[in-house]
Protein backbone atom coordinates (compact mmCIF):
# COMPACT_ATOMS: atom_id res chain seq x y z
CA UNK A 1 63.59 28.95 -98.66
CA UNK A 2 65.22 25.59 -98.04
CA UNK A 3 62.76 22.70 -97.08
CA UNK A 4 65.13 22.17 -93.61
CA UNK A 5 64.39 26.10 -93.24
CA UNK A 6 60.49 25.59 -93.72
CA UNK A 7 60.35 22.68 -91.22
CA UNK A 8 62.19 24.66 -88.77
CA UNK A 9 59.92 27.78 -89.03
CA UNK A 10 56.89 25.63 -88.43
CA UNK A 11 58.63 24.18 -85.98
CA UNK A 12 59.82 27.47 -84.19
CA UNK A 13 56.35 28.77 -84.82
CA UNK A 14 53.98 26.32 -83.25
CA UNK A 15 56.93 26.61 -80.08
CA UNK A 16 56.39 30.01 -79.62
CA UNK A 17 52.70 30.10 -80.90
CA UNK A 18 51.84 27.05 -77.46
CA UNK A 19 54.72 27.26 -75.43
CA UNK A 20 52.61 25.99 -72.60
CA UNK A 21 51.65 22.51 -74.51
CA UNK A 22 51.76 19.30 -72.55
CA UNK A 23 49.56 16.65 -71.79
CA UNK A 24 46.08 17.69 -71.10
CA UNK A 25 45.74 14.05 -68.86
CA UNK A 26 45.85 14.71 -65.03
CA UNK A 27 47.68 12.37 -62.82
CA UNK A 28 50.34 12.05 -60.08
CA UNK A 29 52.31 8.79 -60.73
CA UNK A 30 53.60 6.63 -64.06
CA UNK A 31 50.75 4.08 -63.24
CA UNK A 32 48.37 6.51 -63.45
CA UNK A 33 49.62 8.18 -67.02
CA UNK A 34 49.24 4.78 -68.17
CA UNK A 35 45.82 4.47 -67.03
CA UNK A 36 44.52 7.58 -68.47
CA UNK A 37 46.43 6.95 -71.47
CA UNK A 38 44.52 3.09 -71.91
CA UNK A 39 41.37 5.41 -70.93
CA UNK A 40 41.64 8.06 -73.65
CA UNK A 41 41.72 5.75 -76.36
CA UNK A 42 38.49 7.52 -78.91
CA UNK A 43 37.78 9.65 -76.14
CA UNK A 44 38.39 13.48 -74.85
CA UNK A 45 41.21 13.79 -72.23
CA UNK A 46 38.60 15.89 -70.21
CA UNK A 47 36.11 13.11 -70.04
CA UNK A 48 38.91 10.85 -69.06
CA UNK A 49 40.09 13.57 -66.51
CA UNK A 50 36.31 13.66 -64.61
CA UNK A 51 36.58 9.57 -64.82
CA UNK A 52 40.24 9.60 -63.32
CA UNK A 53 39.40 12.32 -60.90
CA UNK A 54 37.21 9.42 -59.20
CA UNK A 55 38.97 6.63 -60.01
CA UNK A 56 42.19 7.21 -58.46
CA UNK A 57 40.19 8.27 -55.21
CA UNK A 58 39.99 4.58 -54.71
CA UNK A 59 42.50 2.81 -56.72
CA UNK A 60 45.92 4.00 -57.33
CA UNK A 61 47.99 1.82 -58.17
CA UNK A 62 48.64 -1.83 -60.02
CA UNK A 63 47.77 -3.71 -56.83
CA UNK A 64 44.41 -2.21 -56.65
CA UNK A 65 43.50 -2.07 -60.13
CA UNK A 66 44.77 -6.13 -59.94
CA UNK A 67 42.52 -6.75 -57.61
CA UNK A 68 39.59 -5.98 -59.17
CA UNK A 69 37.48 -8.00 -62.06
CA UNK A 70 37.37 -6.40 -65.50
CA UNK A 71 33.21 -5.91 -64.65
CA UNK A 72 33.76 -4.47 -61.58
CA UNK A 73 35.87 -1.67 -63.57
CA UNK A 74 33.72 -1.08 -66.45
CA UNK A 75 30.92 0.88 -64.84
CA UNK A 76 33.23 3.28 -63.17
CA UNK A 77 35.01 3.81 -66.62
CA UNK A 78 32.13 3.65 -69.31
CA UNK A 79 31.84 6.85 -70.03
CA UNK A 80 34.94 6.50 -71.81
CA UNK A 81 33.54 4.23 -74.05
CA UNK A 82 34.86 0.92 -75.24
CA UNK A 83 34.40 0.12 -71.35
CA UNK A 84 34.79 -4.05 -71.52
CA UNK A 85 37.97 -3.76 -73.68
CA UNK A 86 39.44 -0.97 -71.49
CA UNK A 87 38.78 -2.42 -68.18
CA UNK A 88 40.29 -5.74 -69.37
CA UNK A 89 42.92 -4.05 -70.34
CA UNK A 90 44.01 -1.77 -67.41
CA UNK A 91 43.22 -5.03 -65.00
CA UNK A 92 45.53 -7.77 -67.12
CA UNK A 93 48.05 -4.41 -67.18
CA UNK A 94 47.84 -4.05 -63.71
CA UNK A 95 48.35 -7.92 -62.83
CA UNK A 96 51.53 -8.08 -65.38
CA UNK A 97 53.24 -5.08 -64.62
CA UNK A 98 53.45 -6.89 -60.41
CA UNK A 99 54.02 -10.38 -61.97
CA UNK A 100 56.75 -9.11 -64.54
CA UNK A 101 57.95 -5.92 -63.71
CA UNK A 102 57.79 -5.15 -59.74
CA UNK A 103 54.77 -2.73 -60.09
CA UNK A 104 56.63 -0.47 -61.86
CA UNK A 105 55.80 0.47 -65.37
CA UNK A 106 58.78 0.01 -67.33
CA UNK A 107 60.56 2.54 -69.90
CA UNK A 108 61.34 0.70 -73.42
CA UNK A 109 59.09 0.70 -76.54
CA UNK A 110 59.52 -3.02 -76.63
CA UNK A 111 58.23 -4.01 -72.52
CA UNK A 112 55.38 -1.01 -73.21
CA UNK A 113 54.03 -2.38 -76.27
CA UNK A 114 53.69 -5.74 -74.43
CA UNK A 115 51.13 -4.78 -71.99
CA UNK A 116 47.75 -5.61 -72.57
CA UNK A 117 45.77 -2.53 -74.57
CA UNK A 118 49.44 -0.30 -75.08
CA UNK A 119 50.01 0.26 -78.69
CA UNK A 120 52.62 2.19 -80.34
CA UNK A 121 51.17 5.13 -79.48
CA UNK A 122 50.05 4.98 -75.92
CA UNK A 123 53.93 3.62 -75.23
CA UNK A 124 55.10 6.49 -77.56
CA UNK A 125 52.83 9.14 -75.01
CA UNK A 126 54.27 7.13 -72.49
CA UNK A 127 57.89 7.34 -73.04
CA UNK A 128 58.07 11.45 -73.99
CA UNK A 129 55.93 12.20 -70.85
CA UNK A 130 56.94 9.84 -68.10
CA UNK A 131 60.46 8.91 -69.10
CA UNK A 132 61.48 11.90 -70.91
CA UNK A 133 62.58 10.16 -74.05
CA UNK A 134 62.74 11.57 -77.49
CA UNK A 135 59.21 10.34 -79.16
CA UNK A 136 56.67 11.32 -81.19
CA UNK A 137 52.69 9.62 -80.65
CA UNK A 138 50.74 10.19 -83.50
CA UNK A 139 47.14 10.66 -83.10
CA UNK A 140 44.16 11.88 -85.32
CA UNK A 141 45.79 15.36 -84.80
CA UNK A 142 48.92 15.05 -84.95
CA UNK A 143 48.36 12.68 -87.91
CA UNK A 144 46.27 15.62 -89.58
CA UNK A 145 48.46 18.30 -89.01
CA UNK A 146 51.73 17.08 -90.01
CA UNK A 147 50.12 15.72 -93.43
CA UNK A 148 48.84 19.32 -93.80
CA UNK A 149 51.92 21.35 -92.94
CA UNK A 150 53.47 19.10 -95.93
CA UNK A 151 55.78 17.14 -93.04
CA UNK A 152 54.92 13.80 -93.72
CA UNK A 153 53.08 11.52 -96.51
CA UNK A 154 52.92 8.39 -94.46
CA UNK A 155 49.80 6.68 -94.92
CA UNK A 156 49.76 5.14 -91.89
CA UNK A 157 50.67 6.61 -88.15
CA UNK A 158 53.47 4.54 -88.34
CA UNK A 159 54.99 5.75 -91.45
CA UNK A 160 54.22 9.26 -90.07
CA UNK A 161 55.66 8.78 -87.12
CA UNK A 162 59.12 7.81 -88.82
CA UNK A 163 58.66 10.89 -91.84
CA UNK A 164 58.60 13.22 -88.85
CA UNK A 165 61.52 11.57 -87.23
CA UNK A 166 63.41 12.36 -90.25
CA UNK A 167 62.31 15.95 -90.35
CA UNK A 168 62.50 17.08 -86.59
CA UNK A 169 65.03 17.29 -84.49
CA UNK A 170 65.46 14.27 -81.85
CA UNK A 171 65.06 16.94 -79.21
CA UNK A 172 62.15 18.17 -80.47
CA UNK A 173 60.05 14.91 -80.61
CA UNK A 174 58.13 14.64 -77.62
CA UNK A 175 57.47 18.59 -77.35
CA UNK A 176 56.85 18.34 -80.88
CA UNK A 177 53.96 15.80 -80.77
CA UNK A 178 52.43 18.48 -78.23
CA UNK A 179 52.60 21.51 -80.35
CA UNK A 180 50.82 19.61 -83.19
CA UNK A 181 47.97 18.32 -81.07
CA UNK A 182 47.36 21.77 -79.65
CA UNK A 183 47.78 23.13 -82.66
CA UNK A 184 44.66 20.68 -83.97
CA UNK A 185 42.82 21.19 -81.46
CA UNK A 186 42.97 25.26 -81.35
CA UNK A 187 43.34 25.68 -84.93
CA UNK A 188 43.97 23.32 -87.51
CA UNK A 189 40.34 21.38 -86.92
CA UNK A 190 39.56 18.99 -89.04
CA UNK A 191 36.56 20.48 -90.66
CA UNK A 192 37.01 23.86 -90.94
CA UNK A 193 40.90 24.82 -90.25
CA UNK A 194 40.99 28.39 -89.27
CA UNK A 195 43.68 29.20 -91.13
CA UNK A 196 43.27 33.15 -90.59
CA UNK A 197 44.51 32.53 -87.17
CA UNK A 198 47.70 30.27 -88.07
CA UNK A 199 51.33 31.12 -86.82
CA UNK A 200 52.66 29.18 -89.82
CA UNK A 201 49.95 30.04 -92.84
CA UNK A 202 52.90 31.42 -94.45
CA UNK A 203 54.85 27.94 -94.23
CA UNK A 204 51.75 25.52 -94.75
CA UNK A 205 50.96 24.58 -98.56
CA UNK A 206 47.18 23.59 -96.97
CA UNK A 207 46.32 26.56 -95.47
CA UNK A 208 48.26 28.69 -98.71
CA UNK A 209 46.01 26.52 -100.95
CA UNK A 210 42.68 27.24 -99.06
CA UNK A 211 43.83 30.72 -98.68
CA UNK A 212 44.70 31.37 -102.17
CA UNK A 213 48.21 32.05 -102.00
CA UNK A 214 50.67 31.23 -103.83
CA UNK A 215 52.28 27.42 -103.62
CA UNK A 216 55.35 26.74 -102.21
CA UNK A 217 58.06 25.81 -104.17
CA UNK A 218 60.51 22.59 -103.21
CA UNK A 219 58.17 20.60 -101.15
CA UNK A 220 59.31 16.67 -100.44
CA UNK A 221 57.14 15.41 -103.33
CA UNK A 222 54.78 13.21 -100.66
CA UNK A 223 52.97 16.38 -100.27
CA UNK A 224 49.21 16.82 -101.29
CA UNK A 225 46.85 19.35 -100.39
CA UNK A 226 44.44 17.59 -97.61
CA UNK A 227 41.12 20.42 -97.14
């Protein structure tokens, strides 16, 4: 088997394995993706979902989140954690997107990444879930998984980001970047991987190593095993 044949049975695999995967965040308007995506920074999306589900009972949009003082946020966000930083954040994001931008969030990586608390991978989430563009966010699991499944050796979720890009189809990024978290949140954990239940054990040289299998043969020579 071809590496390019690998990569697209994983790929294929996880597809058919979560064909239901999106974003676990709940919200009704751009603004408010952003907002829970500031929010979920080191947290659960469900504990940002029971924050949000209050939240956005009162303020909805940049022009009330503007209008508040970073303290006046924090205690209705803390139990995200990192409450000062995030409601200094979402309040200086608020007041920028109106002064720059209309109110409206806008839809490049260069204008996300410029708001206050929106990183490469918040704009990334951003961009394949709001704007439908072709993107991949890497996060812990995504990170995990891909280094596991032998499709990237980036060091960094930068330089996984692009090793995926060169392995996955441009259509595929954003649904991509789903099927991996699911995938490490259902299966692939980071402790103990369950690899007995995995759609692609055959394709993974982890979960073949772990497994005692045999090892695949032609693998991009980034690839370690990562237990």
């Amino acid at each position: 088997m071809t590496e390019a044949a690998r990569v697209s049975s994983i790929i294929g695999g996880l597809q058919q394995h979560y064909p239901e995967a999106r974003t676990a965040l709940e919200f009704e308007t751009t603004f408010q993706l952003l907002v829970a995506v500031i929010l979920s920074a080191q947290c659960t999306d469900k504990r940002v979902n029971l924050v949000t589900q209050e939240l956005f009972k009162n303020y909805r949009t940049p022009q009330d989140f503007a209008r508040l003082e970073p303290d006046e946020l924090e205690g209705r966000i803390k139990t995200c954690g990192l409450g000062p930083s995030k409601a200094r954040n979402i309040v200086a994001t608020s007041r920028l997107l109106l002064e720059r931008h209309g109110g409206v969030v806008p839809g490049t990586l260069a204008e996300l990444i410029a708001l206050p608390g929106v990183g490469r991978k918040t704009a990334n989430v951003m961009l394949a879930n709001a704007f439908d563009t072709a993107a991949i966010a890497v996060d812990t699991h995504v990170f995990r998984v891909a280094h596991r499944l032998g499709l990237a050796g980036g060091n960094s979720p930068e330089a996984t980001e692009r090793d995926l890009q060169r392995v996955i189809p441009e259509a595929q990024w954003a649904p991509a970047h789903h099927w991996l978290i699911w995938h490490g949140r259902e299966i692939c954990h980071a402790r103990k991987p369950e690899c007995g239940r995995c759609p692609v054990l055959e394709y993974c040289p982890t979960g073949r190593d772990l497994t005692g299998m045999a090892p695949l043969k032609g693998l991009k020579p980034w690839y370690r095993p990562v237990k």
